[in-house]
Every structure is written in C-alpha cells, then in structure tokens.
N, C-alpha and C. Protein backbone atom coordinates (compact mmCIF):
# COMPACT_ATOMS: atom_id res chain seq x y z
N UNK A 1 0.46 64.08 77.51
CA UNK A 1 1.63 63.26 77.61
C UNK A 1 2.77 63.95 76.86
N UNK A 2 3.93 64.23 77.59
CA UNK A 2 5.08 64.85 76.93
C UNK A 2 6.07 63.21 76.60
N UNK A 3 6.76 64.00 75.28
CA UNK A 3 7.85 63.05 74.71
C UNK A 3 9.17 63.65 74.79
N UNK A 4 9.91 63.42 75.11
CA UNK A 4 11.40 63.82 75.31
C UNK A 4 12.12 62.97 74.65
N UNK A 5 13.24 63.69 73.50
CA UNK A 5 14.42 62.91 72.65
C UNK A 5 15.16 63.83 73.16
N UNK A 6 16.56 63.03 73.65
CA UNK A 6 17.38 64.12 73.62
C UNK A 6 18.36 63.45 72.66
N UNK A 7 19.33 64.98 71.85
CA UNK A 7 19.61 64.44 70.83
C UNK A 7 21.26 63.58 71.76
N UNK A 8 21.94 62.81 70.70
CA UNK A 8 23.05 62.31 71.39
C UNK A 8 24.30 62.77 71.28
N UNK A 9 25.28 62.65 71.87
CA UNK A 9 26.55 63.09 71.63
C UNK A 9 27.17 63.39 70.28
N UNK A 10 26.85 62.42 69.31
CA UNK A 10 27.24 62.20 68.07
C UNK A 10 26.64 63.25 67.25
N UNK A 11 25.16 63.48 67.49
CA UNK A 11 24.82 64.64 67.20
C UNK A 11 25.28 65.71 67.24
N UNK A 12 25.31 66.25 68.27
CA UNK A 12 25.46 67.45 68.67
C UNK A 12 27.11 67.94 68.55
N UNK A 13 28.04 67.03 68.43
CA UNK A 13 29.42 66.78 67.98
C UNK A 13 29.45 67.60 66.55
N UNK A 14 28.88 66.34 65.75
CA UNK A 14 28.47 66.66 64.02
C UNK A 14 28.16 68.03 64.17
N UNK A 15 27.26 68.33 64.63
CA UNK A 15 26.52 69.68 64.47
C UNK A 15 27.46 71.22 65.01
N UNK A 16 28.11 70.54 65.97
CA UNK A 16 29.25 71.29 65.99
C UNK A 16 30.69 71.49 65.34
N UNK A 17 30.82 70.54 64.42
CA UNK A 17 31.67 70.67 63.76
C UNK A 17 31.57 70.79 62.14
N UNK A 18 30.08 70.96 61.85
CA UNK A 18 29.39 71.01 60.54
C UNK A 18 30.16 72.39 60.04
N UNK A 19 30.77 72.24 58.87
CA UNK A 19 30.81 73.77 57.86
C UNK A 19 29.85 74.40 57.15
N UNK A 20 29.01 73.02 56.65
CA UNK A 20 27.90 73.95 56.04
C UNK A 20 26.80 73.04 55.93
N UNK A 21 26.14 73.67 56.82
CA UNK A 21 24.17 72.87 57.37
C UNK A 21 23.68 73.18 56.41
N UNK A 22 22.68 72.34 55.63
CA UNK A 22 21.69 73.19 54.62
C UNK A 22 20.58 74.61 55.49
N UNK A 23 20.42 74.90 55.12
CA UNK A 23 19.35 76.34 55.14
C UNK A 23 18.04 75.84 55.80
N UNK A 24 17.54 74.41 55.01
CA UNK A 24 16.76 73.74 55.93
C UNK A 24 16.42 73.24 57.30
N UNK A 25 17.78 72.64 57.56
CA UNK A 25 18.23 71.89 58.49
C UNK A 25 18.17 72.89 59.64
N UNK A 26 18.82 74.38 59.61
CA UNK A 26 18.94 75.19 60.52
C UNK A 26 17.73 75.42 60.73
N UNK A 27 16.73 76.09 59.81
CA UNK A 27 15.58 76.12 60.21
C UNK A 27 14.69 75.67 60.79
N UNK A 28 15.00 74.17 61.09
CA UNK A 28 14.31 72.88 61.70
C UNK A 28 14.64 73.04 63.03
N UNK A 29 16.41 73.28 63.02
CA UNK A 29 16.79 73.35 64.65
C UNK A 29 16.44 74.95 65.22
N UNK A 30 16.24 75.33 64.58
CA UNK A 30 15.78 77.16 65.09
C UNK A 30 14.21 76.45 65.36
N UNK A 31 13.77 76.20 64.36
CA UNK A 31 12.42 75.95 65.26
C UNK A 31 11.98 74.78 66.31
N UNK A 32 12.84 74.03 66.57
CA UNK A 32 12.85 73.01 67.45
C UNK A 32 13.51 73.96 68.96
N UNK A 33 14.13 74.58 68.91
CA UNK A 33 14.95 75.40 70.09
C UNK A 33 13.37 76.34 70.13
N UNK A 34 12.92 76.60 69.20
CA UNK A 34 11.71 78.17 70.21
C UNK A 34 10.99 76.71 70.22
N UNK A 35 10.14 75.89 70.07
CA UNK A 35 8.95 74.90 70.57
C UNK A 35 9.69 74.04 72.18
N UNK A 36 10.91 73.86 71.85
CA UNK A 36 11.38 73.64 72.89
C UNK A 36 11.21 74.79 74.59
N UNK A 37 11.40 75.89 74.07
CA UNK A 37 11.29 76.89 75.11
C UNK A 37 10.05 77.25 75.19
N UNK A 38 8.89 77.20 74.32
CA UNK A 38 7.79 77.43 74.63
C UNK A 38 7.02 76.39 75.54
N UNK A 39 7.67 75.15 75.08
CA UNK A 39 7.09 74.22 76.18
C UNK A 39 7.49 74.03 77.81
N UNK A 40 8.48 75.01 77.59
CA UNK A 40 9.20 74.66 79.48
C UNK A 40 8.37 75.80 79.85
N UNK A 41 8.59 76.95 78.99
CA UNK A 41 7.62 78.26 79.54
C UNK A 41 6.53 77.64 80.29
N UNK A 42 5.76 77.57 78.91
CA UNK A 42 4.15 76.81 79.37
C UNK A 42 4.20 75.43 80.86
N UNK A 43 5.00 74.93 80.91
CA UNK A 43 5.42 74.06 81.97
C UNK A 43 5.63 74.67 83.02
N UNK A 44 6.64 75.36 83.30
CA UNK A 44 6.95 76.02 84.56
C UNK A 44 6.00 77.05 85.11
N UNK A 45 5.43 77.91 83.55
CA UNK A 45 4.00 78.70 84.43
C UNK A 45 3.04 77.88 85.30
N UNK A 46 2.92 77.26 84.44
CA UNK A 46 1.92 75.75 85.34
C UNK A 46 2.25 75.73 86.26
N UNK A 47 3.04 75.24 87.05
CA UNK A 47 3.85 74.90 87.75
C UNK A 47 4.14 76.06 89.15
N UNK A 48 3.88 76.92 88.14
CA UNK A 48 4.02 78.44 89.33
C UNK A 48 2.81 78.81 89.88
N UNK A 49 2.07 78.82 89.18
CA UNK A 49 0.47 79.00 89.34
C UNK A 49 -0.04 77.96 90.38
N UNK A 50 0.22 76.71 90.74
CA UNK A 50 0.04 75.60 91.34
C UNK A 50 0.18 76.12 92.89
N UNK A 51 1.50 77.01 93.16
CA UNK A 51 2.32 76.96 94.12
C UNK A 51 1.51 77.58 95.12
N UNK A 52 2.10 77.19 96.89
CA UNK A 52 0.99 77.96 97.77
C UNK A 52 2.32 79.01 98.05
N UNK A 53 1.47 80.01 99.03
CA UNK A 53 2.12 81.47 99.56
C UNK A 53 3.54 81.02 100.13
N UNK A 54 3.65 79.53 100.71
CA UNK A 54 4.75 79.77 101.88
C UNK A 54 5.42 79.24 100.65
N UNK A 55 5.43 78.21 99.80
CA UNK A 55 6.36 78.34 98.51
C UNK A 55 7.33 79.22 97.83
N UNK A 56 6.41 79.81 97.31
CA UNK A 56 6.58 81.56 96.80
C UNK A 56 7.64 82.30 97.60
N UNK A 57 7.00 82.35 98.69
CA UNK A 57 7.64 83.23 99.59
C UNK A 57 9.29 82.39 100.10
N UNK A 58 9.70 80.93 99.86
CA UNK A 58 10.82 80.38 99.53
C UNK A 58 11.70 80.41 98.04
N UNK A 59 11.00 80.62 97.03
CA UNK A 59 11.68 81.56 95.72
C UNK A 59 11.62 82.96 96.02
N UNK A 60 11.35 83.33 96.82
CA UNK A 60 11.14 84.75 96.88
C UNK A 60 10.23 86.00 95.73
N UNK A 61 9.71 85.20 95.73
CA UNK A 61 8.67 85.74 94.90
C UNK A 61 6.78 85.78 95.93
N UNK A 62 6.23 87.46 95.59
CA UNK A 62 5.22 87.49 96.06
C UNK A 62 3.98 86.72 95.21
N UNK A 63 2.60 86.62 95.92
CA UNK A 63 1.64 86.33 94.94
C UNK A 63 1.52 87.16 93.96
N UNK A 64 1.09 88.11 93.57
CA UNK A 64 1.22 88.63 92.68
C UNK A 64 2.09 89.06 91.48
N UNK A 65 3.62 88.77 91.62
CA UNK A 65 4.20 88.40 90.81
C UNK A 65 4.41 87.16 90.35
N UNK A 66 3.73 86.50 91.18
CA UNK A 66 3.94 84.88 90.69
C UNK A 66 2.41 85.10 89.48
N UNK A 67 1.64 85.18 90.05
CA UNK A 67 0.28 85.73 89.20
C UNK A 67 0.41 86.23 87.96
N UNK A 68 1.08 86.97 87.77
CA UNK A 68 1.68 87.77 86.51
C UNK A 68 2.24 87.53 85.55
N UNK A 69 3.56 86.48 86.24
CA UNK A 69 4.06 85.32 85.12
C UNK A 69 3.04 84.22 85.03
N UNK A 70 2.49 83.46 85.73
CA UNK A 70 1.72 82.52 85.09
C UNK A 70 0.68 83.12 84.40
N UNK A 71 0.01 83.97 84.27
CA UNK A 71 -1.03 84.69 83.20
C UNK A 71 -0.24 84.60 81.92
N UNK A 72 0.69 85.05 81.75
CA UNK A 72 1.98 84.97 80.72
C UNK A 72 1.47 84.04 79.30
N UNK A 73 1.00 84.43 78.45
CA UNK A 73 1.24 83.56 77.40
C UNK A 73 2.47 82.90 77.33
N UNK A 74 2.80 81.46 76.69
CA UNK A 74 3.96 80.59 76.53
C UNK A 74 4.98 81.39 75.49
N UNK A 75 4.46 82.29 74.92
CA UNK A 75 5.48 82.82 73.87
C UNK A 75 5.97 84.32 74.40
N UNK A 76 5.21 84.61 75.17
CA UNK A 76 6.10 85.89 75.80
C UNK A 76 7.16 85.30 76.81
N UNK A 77 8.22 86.43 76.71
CA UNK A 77 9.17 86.24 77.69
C UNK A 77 9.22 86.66 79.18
C-alpha cells in the first residue's frame, strides 16, 4: 500500500522563500526527493516489465530494452 502527501502551496511557497533552512531540514528534503525517485523508479520498472510486445512496440521501445530497464535496481539510473 502506497501513501501519498503532497506537500501544499504554503509549503512549498515558505520553502521558497526561506533564507536560511536549518542543515537538518535540507537534509530531510534531500532525502525525501531521492526516496521519492526511488519509488517511481521501482514503480514504473514494474510497470514496464508487466507490458506485452505490441505495448512496447507503442513507446517504442524493443523487448529487450524494456528487459534491461526493468532488471534495473531502483537506485540506478
């Protein structure tokens, strides 16, 4: 089961207009941005791996490159 927050306007406002984030805080959102991308990775490989030939062949992608990325660990790019 996935959970999705997205943050809100007010947030992301603040955060853009912050002068000075603690050291912490960044570190929290640096690591919330890579767990974030590791989970779409890991999602969309899924997702690719699932797919049949005439799919594929509508992204334009062959089996075997589709094969290649879904083998893909979630943390490689």
């Amino acid at each position: 089961m996935t959970h999705l927050m997205t943050p809100s306007h007010r947030t992301i406002a603040y955060l853009n207009t912050a002068k000075d984030i603690p050291t912490v805080a960044l570190l929290a959102l640096e690591f919330a941005v890579i767990v974030s991308k590791w989970a779409t990775r890991r999602r969309t490989r899924r997702a690719l791996s699932q797919l049949e030939n005439w799919q594929l062949d509508d992204v334009g992608l062959t089996p075997r490159v589709a094969r290649t990325e879904a083998s893909k660990v979630f943390w490689r790019v």
